[in-house]
Protein backbone atom coordinates (compact mmCIF):
# COMPACT_ATOMS: atom_id res chain seq x y z
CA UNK A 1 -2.96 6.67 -1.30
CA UNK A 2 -1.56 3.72 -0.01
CA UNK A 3 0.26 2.68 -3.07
CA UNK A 4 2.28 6.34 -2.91
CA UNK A 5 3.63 4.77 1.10
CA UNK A 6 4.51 1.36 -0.47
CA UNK A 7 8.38 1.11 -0.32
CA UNK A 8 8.11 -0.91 -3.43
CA UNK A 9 6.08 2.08 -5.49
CA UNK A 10 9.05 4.34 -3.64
CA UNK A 11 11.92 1.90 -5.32
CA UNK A 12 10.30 1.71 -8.73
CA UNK A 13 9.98 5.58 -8.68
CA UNK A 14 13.94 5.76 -7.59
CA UNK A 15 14.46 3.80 -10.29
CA UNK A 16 12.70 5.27 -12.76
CA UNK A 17 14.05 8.72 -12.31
CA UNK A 18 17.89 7.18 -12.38
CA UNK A 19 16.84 5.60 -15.25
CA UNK A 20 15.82 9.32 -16.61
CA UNK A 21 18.60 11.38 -15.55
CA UNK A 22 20.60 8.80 -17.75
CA UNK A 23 18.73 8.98 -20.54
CA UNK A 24 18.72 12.43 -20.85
CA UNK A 25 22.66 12.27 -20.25
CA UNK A 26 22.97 9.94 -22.77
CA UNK A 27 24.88 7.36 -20.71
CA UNK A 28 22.07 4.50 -19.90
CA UNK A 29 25.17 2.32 -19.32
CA UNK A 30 25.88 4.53 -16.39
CA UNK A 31 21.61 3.82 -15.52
CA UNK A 32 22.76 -0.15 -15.06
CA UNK A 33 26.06 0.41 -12.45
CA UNK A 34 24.09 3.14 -10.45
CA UNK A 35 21.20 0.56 -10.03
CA UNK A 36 22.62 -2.39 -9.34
CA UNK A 37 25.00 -0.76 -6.40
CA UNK A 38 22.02 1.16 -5.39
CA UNK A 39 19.85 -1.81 -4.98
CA UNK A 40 22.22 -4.38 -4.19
CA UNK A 41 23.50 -1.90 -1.51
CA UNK A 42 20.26 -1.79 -0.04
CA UNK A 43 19.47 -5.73 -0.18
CA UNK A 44 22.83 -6.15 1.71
CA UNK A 45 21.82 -3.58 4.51
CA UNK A 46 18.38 -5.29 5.34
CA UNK A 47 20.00 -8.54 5.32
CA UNK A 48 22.66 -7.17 7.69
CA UNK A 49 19.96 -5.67 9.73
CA UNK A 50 17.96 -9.20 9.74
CA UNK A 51 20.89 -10.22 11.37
CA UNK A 52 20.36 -13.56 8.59
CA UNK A 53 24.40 -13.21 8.32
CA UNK A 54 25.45 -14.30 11.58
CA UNK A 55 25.83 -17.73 13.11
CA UNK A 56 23.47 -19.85 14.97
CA UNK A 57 24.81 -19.41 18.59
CA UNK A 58 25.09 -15.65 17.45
CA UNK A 59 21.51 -15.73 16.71
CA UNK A 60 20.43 -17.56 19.42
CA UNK A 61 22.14 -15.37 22.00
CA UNK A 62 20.59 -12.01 20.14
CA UNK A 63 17.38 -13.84 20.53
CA UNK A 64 17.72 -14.04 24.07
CA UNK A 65 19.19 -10.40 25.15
CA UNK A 66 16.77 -8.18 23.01
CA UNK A 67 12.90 -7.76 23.70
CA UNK A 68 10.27 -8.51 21.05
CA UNK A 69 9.80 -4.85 20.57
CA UNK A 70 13.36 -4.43 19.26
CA UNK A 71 13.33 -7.55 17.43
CA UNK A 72 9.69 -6.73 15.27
CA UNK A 73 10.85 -3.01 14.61
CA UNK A 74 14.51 -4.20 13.31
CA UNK A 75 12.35 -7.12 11.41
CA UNK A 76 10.62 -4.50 9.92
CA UNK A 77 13.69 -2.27 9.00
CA UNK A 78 14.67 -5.22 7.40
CA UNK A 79 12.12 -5.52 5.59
CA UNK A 80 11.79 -1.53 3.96
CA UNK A 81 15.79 -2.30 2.85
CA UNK A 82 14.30 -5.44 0.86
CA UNK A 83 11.64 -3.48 -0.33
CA UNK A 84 13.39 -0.58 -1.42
CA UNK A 85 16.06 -2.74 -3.12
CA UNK A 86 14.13 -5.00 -5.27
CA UNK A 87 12.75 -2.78 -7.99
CA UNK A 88 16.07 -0.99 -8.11
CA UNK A 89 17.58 -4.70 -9.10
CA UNK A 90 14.84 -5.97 -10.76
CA UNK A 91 15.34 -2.49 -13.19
CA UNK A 92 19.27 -3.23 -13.66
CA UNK A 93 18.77 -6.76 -14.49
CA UNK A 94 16.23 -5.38 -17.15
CA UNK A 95 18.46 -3.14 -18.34
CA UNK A 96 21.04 -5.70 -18.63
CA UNK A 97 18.97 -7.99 -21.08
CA UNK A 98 18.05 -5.64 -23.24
CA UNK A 99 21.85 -5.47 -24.07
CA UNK A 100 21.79 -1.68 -23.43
């Protein structure tokens, strides 16, 4: 049961079924573009959420004005974009080298 709540398991399954739905449209060129903004979307939004794309005396002064509740639950937001992401990637960049 606890692979079915891992956000990884979730992504591959995402994946999979865009990966279907262009298959049975005949269009697994289409499968490739919907994947990669899909999961590159999502990699983007958890590192935006990190807050990994601002500047040090940006991070610093976040560091200082938010409590570590805040700062382990937007961590862990973070962390289910990243998670979500990956497979969706890792499935475009197989697509890609199979030269479909």
């Amino acid at each position: 049961m606890k692979l079915l709540k891992s956000y990884l398991f979730i992504g591959f399954v995402t994946g999979l079924i865009v990966v279907l739905i262009s298959l049975i449209m005949n269009h697994l060129p289409l499968a490739k573009t919907i994947l990669g903004y899909f999961g590159g979307g999502l990699l983007l939004m958890g590192a935006v959420y990190s807050g990994s794309m601002v500047g040090g005396d940006r991070m610093r002064a976040n560091t200082y004005s938010e409590d570590r509740v805040d700062r382990i639950s937007r961590i862990n937001v973070s962390g289910i974009f990243l998670k979500l992401g990956a497979p969706n990637l890792i499935l475009c960049f197989v697509l890609f080298y199979l030269k479909v």
